[in-house]
C-alpha atoms as a PDB file:
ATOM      1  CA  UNK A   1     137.632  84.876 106.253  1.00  0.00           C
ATOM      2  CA  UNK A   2     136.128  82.359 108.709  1.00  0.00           C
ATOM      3  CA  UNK A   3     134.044  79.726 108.476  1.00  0.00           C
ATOM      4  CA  UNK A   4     130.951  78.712 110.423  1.00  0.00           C
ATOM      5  CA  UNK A   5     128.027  76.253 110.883  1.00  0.00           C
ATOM      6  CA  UNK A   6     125.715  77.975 112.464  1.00  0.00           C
ATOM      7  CA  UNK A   7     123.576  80.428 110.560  1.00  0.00           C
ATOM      8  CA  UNK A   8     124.299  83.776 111.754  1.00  0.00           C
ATOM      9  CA  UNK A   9     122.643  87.182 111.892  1.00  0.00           C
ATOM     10  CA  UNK A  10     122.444  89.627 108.886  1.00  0.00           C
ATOM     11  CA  UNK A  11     123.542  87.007 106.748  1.00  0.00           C
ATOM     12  CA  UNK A  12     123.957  87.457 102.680  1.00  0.00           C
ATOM     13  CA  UNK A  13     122.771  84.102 101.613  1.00  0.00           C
ATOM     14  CA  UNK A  14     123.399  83.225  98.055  1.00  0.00           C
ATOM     15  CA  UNK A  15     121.028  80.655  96.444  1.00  0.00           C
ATOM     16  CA  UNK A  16     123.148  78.185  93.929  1.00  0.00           C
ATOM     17  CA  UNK A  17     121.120  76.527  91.782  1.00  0.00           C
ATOM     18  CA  UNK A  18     123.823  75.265  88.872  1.00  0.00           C
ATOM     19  CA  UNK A  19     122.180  77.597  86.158  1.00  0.00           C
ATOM     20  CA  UNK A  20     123.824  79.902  83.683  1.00  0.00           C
ATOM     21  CA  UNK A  21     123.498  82.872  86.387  1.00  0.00           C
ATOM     22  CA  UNK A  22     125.113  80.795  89.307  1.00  0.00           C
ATOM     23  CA  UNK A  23     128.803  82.739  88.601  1.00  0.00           C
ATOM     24  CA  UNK A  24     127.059  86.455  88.787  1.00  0.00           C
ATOM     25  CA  UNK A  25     125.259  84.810  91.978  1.00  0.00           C
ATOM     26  CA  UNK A  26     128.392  84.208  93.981  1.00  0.00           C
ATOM     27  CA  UNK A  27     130.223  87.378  92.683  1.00  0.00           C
ATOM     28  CA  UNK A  28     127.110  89.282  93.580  1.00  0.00           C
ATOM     29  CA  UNK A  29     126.525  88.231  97.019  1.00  0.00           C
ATOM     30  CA  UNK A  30     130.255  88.340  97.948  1.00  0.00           C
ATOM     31  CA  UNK A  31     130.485  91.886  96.855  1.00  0.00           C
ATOM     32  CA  UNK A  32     127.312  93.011  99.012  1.00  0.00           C
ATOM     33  CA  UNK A  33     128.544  90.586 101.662  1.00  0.00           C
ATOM     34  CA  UNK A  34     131.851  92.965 101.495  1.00  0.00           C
ATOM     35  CA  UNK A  35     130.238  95.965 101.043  1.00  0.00           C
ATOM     36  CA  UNK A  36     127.566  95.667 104.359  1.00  0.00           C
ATOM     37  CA  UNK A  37     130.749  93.906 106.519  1.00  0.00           C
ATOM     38  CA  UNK A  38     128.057  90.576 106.625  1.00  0.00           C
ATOM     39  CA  UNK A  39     128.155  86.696 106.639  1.00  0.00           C
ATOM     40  CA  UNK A  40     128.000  85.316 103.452  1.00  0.00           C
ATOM     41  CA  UNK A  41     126.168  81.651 103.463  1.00  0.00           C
ATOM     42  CA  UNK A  42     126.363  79.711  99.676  1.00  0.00           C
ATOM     43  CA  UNK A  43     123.073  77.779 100.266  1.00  0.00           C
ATOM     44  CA  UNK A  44     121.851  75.346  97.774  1.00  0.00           C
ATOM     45  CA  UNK A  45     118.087  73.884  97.979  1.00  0.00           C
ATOM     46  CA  UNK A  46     118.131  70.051  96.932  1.00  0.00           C
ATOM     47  CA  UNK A  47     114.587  69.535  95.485  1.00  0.00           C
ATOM     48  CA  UNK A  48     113.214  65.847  95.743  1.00  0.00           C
ATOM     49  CA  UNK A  49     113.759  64.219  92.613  1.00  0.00           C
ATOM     50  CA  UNK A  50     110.816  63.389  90.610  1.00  0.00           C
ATOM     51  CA  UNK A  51     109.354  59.623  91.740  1.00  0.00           C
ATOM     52  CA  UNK A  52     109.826  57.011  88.772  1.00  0.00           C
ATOM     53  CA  UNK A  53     106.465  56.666  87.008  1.00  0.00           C
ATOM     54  CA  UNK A  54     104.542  54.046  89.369  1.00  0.00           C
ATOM     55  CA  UNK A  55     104.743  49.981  88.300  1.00  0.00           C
ATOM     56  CA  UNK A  56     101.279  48.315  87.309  1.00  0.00           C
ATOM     57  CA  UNK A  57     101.004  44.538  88.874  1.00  0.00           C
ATOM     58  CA  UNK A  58     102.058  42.638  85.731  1.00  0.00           C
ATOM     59  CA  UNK A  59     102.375  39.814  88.793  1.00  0.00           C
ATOM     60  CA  UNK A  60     100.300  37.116  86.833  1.00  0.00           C
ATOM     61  CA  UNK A  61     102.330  38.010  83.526  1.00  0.00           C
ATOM     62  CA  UNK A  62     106.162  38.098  85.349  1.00  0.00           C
ATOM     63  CA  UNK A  63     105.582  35.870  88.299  1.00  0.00           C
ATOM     64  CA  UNK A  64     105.142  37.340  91.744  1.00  0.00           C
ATOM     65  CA  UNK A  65     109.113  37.349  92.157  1.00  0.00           C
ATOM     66  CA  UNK A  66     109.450  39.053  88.694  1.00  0.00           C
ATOM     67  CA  UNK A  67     107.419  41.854  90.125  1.00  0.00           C
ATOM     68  CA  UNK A  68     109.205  42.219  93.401  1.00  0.00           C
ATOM     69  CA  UNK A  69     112.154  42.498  92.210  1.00  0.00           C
ATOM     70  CA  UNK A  70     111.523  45.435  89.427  1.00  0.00           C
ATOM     71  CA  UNK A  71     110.125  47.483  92.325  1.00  0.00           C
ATOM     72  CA  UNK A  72     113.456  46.945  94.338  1.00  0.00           C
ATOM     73  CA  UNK A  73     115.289  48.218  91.657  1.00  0.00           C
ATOM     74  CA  UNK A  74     112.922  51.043  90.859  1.00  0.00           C
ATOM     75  CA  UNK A  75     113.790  52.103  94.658  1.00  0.00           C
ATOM     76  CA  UNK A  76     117.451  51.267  94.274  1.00  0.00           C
ATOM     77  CA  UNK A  77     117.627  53.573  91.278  1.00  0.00           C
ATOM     78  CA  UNK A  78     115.574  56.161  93.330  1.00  0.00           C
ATOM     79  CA  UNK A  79     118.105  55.951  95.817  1.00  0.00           C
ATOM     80  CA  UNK A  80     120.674  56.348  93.830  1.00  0.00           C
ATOM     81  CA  UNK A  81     119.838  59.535  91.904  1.00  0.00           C
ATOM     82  CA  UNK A  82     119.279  61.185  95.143  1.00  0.00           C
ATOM     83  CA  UNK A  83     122.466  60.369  95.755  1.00  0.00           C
ATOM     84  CA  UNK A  84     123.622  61.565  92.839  1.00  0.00           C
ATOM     85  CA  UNK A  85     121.943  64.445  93.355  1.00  0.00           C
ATOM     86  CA  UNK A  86     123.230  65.515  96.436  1.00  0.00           C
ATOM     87  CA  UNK A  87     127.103  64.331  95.810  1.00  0.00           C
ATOM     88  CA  UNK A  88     126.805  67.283  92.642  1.00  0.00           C
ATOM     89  CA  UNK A  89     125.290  69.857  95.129  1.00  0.00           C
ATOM     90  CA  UNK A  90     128.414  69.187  97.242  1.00  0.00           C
ATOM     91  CA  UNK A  91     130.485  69.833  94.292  1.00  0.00           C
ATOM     92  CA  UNK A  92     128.320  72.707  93.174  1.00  0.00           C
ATOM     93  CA  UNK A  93     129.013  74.454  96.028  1.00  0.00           C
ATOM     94  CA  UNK A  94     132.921  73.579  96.516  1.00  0.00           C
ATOM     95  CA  UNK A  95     133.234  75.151  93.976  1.00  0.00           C
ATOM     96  CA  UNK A  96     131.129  78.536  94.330  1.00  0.00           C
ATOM     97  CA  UNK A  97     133.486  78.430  97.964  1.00  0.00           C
ATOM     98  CA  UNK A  98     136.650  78.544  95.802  1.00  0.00           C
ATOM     99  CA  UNK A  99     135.184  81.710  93.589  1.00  0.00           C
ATOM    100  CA  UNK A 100     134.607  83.715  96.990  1.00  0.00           C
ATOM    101  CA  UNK A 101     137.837  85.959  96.385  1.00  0.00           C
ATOM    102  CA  UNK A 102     139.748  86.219 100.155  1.00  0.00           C
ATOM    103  CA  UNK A 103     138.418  89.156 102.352  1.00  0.00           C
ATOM    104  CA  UNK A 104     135.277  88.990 100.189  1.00  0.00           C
ATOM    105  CA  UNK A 105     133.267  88.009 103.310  1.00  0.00           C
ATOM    106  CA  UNK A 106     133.745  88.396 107.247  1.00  0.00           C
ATOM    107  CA  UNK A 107     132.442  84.788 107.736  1.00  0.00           C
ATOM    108  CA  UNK A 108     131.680  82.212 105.070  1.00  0.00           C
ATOM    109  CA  UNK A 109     129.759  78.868 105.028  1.00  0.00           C
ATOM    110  CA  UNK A 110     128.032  76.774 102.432  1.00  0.00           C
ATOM    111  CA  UNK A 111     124.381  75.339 102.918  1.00  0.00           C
ATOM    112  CA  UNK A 112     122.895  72.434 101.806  1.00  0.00           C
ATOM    113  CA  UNK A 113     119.331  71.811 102.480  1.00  0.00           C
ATOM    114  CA  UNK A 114     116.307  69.794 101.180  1.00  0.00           C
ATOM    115  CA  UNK A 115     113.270  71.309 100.141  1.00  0.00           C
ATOM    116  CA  UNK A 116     111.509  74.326  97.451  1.00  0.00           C
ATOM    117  CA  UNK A 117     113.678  76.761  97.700  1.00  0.00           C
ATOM    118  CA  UNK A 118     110.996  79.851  98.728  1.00  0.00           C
ATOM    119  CA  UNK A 119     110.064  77.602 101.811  1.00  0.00           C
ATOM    120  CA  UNK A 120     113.707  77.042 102.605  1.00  0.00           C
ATOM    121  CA  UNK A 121     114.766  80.765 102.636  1.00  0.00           C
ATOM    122  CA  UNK A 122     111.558  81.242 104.488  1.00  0.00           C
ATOM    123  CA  UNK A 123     113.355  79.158 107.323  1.00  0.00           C
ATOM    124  CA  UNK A 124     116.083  81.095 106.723  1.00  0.00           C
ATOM    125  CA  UNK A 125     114.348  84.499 106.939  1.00  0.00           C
ATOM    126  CA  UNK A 126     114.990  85.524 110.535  1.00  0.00           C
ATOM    127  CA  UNK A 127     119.030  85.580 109.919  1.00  0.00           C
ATOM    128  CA  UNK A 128     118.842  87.064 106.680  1.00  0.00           C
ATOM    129  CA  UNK A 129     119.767  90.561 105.118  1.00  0.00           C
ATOM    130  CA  UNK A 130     119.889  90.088 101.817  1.00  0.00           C
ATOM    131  CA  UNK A 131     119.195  87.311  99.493  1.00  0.00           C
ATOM    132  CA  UNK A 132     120.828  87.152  95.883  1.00  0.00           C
ATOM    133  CA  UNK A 133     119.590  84.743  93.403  1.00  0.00           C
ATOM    134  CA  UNK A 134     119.392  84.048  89.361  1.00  0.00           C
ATOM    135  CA  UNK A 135     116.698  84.764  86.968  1.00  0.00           C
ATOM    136  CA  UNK A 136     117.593  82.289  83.745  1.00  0.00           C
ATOM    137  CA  UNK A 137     114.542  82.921  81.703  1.00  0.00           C
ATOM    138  CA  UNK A 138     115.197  86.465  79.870  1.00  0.00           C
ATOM    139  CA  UNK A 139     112.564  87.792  78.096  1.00  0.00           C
ATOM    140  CA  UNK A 140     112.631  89.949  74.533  1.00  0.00           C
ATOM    141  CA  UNK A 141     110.006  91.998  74.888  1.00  0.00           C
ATOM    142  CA  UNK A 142     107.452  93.461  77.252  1.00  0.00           C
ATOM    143  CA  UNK A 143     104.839  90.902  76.032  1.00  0.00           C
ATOM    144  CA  UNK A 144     106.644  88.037  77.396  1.00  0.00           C
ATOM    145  CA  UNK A 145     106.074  88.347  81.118  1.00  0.00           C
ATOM    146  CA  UNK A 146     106.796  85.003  82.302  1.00  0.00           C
ATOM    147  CA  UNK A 147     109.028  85.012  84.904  1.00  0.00           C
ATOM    148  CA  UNK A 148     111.219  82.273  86.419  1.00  0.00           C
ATOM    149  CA  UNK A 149     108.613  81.138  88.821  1.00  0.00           C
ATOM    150  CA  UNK A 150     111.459  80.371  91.071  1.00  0.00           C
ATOM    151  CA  UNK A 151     112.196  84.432  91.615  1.00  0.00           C
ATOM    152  CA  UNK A 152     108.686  85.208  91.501  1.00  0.00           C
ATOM    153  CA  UNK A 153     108.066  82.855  94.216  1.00  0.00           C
ATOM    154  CA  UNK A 154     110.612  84.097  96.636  1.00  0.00           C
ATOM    155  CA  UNK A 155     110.516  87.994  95.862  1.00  0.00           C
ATOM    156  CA  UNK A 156     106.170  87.824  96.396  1.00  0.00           C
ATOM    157  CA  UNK A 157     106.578  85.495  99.731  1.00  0.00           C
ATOM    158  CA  UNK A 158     110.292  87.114 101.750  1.00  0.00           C
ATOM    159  CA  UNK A 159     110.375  90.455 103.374  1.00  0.00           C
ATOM    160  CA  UNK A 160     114.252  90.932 103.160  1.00  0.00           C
ATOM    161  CA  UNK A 161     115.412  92.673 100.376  1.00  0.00           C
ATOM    162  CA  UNK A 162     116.035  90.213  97.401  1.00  0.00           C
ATOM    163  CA  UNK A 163     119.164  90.967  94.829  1.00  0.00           C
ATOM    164  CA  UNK A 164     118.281  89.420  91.392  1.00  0.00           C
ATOM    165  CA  UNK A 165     121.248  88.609  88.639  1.00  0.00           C
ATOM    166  CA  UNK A 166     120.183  88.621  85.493  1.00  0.00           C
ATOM    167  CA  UNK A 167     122.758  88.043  83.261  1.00  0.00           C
ATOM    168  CA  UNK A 168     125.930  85.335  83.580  1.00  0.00           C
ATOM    169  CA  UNK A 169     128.442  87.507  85.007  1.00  0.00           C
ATOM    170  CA  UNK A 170     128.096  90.429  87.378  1.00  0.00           C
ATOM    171  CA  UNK A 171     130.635  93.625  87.591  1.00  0.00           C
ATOM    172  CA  UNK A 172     130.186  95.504  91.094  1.00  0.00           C
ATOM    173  CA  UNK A 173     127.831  98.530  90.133  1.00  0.00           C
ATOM    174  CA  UNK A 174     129.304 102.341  89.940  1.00  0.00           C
ATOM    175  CA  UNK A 175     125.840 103.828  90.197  1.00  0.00           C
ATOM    176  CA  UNK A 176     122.331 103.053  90.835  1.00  0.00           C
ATOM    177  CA  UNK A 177     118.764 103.523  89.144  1.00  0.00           C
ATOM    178  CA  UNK A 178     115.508 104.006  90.887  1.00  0.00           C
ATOM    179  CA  UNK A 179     112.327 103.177  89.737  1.00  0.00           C
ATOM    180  CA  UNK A 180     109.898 105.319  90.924  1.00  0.00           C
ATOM    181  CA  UNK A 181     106.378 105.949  90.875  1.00  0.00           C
ATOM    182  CA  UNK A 182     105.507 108.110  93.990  1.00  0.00           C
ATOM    183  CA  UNK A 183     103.373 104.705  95.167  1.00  0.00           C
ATOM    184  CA  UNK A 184     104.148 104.198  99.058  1.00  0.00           C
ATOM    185  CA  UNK A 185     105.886 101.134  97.798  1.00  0.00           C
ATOM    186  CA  UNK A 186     108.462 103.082  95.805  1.00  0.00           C
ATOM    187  CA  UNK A 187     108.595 105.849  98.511  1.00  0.00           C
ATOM    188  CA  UNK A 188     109.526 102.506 101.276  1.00  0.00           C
ATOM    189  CA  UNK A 189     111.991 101.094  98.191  1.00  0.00           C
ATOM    190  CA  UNK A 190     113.760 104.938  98.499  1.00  0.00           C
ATOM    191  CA  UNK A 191     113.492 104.827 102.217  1.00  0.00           C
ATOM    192  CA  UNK A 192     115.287 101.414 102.753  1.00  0.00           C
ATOM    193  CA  UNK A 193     117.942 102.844 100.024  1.00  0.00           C
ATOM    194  CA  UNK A 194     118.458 105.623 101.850  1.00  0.00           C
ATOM    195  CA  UNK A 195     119.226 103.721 105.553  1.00  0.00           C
ATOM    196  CA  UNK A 196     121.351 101.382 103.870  1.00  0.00           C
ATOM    197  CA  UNK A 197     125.052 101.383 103.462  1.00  0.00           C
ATOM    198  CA  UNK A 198     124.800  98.748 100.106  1.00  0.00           C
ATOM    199  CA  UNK A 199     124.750 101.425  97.849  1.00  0.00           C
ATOM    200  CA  UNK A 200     126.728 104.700  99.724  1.00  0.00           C
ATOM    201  CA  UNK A 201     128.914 106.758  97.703  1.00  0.00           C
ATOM    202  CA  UNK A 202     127.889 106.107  94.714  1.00  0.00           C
ATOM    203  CA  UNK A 203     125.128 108.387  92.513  1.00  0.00           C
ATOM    204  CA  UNK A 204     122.286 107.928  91.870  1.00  0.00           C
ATOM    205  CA  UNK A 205     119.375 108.692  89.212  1.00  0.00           C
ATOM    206  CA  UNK A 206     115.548 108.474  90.649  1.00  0.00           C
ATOM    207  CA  UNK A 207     113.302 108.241  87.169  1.00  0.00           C
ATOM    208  CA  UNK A 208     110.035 108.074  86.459  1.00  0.00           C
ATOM    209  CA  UNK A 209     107.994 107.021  83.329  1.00  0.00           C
ATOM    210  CA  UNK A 210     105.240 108.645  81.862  1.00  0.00           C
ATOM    211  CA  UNK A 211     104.146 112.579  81.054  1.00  0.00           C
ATOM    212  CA  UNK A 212     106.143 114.836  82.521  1.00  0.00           C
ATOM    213  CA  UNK A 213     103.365 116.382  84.927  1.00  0.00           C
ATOM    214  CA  UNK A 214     103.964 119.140  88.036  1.00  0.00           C
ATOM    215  CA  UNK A 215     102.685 116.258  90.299  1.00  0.00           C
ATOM    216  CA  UNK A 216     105.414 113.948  88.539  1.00  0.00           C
ATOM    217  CA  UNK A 217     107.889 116.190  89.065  1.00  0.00           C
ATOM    218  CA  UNK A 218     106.969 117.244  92.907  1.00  0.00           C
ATOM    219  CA  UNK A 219     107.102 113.427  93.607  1.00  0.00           C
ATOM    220  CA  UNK A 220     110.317 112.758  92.297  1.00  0.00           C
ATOM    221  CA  UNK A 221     112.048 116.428  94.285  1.00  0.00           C
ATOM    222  CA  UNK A 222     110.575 114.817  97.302  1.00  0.00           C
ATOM    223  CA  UNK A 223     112.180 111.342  96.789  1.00  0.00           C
ATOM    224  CA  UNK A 224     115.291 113.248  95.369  1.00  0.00           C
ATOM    225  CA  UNK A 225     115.740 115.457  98.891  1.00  0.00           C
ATOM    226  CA  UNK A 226     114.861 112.240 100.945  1.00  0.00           C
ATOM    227  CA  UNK A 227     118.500 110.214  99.123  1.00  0.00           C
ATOM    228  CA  UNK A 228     120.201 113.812  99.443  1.00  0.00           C
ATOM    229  CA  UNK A 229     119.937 114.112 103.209  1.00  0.00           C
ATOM    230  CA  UNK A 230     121.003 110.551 103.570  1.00  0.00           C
ATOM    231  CA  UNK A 231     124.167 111.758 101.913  1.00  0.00           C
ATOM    232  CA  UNK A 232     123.448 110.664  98.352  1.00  0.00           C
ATOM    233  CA  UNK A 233     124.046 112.629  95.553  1.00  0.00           C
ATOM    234  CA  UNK A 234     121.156 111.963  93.107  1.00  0.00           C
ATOM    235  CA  UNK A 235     119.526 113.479  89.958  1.00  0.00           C
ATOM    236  CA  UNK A 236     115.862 112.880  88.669  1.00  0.00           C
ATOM    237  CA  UNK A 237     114.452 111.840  84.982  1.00  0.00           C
ATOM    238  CA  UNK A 238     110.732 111.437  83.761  1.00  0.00           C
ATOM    239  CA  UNK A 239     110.902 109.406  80.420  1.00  0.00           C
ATOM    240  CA  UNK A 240     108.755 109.067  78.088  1.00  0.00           C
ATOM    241  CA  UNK A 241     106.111 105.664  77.417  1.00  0.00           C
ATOM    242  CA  UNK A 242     105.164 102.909  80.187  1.00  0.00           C
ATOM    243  CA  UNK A 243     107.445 101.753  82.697  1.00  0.00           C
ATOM    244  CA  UNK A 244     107.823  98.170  81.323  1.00  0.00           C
ATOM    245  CA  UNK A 245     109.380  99.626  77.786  1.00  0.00           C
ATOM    246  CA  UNK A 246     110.795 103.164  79.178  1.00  0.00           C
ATOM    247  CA  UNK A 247     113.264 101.623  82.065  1.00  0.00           C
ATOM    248  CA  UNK A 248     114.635  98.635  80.615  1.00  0.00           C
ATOM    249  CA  UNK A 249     115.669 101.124  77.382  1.00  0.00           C
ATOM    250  CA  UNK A 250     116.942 103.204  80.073  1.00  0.00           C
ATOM    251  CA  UNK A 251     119.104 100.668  81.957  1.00  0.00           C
ATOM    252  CA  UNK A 252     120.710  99.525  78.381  1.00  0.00           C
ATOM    253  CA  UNK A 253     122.484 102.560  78.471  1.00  0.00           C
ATOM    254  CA  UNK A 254     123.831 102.529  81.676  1.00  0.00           C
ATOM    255  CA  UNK A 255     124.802  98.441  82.260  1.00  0.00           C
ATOM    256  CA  UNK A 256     127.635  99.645  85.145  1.00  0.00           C
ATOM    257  CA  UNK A 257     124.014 100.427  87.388  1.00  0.00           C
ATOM    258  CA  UNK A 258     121.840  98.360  89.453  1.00  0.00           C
ATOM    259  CA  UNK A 259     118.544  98.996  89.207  1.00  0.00           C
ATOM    260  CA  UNK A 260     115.736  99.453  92.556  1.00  0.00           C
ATOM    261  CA  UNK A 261     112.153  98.728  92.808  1.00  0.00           C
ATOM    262  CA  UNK A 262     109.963  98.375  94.854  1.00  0.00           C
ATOM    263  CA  UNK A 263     108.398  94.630  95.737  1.00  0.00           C
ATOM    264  CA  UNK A 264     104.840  93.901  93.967  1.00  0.00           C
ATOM    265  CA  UNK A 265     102.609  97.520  94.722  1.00  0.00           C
ATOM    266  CA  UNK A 266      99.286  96.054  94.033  1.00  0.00           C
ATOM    267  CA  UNK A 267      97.063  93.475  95.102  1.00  0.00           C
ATOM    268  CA  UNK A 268      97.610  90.062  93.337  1.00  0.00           C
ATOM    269  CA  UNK A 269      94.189  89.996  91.525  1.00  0.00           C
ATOM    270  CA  UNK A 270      95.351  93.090  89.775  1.00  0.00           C
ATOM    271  CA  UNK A 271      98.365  91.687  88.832  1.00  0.00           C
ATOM    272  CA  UNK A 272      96.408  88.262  87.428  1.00  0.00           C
ATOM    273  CA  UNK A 273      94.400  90.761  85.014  1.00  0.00           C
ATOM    274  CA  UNK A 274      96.625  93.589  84.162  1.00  0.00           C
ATOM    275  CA  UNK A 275     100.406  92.488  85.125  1.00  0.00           C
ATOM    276  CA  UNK A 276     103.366  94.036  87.136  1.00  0.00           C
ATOM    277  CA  UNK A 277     105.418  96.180  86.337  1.00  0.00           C
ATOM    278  CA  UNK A 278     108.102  94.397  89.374  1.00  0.00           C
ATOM    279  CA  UNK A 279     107.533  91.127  87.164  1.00  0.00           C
ATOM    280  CA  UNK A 280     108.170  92.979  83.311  1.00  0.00           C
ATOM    281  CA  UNK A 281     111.396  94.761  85.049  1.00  0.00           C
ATOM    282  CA  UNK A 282     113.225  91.355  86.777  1.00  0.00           C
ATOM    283  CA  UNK A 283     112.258  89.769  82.886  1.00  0.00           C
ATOM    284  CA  UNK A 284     113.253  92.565  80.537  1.00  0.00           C
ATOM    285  CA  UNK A 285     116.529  94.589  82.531  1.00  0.00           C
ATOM    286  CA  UNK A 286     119.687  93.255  81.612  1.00  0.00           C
ATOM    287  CA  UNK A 287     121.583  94.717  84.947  1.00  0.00           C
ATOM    288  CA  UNK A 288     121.543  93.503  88.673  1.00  0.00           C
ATOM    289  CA  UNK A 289     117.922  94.413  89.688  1.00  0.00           C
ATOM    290  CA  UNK A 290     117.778  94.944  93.804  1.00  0.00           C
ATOM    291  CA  UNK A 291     113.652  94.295  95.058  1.00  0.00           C
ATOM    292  CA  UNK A 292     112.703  96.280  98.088  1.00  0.00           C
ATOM    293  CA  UNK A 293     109.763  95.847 100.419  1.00  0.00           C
END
């Protein structure tokens, strides 16, 4: 393992943030990082701090030198919890570099940047392959929809394929789940799996939700012969009930899979009124949940 300062091509960057799902983060992205032969960048995006609420002029209460001297220590304190800030980003990522097992990346380097972090990996976009970040809002049920705005933000706005840990701690998938719909969003989502060496070798289960129709079925053969002359051995399922209830159920009984979806199939008005069924998936699936364009 090397390390570098440059960013360089194909490049599995892992965004840190310090949350519960930072561990499953860094074990994520160096196992994909190992498994494609890529870079691995540990990249942290240091928000501004919220300003201190602003100071009234209590000048002809204090005296003028009263006043002055509250606002330099407003600023001083400013100063020094960006400083603060930044010193336990440092140490955030230290120690993310000391989880990276040896050989679990060609090259390795750790990132520290200022900004939201959807603008930042934006930047970062051009020399990117995968991204891998942390949802730490699970949901409990398909009603609750809300998801951290964070994810949202980044999986709507990249075009690289995003890898989203759900849960504290990840354990490199044996097999892999894909939702399907027979939209040309899922059949890109089987397309991309199917050029990609991230998830070779091991099987794979293409399912669908909802009545088990001949048009159902004829989508899910073609999608099923697509994976097996890539090389991938994969069997089909059409269960029962919407999408946002039928897969997560599914994926509870297989927690050694990954789950793949396509990215957000419908225009964002849509979504506004009805929901997504990308957004109820990353909320309500307890396993790794890989988002395809």
């Amino acid at each position: 393992m090397t390390d570098v300062t440059a960013p360089l091509p194909e490049t599995i960057y892992a965004c840190l943030d310090g949350l519960a799902s930072t561990p499953a983060v860094v074990d994520g992205a160096a196992w994909a990082a190992q498994r494609l032969g890529a870079p691995l960048a540990l990249l942290h995006a240091l928000q501004q701090p919220e300003p201190l609420p602003p100071v009234g002029d209590y000048s002809g209460v204090i005296g003028m030198g009263a006043q002055d001297l509250l606002l330099q220590r407003l600023n001083a304190l400013d100063e020094e919890r960006t400083q603060l800030a930044q010193e336990a980003a440092r140490h955030m990522l230290q120690q993310a570099r000391a989880r990276v097992p040896e050989g679990g990346a060609v090259q390795l380097q750790t990132l520290l940047r200022h900004g939201e972090l959807t603008d930042v990996l934006l930047e970062h976009e051009a020399s990117a392959r995968l991204f891998v970040l942390g949802s730490n809002r699970p949901a409990t049920s398909a009603r609750k929809l809300r998801l951290d705005h964070r994810v949202e933000s980044v999986v709507r706005q990249v075009r690289q394929p995003v890898l989203v840990m759900t849960r504290p701690e990840f354990t490199a998938p044996g097999r892999f789940v894909v939702a399907y719909d027979g939209s040309a969003t899922a059949h890109r989502a089987v397309q991309a799996v199917a050029r990609s060496p991230l998830l070779r070798g091991m099987p794979a289960l293409l399912v669908m939700a909802g009545e088990p129709t001949a048009q159902a079925r004829q989508c899910l053969d073609e999608a099923q012969a697509l994976l097996a002359a890539a090389g991938f051995q994969a069997g089909t399922q059409i269960v029962p009930g919407a999408p946002e209830e039928a897969i997560p159920a599914l994926m509870e009984e297989r927690s050694d899979a990954l789950l793949v979806l396509g990215a957000y199939g419908h225009s964002r008005i849509r979504q506004l009124i009805v929901g997504s069924t990308t957004t109820a998936l990353l909320r309500l699936c307890s396993v790794p949940v890989l988002v395809l364009h």
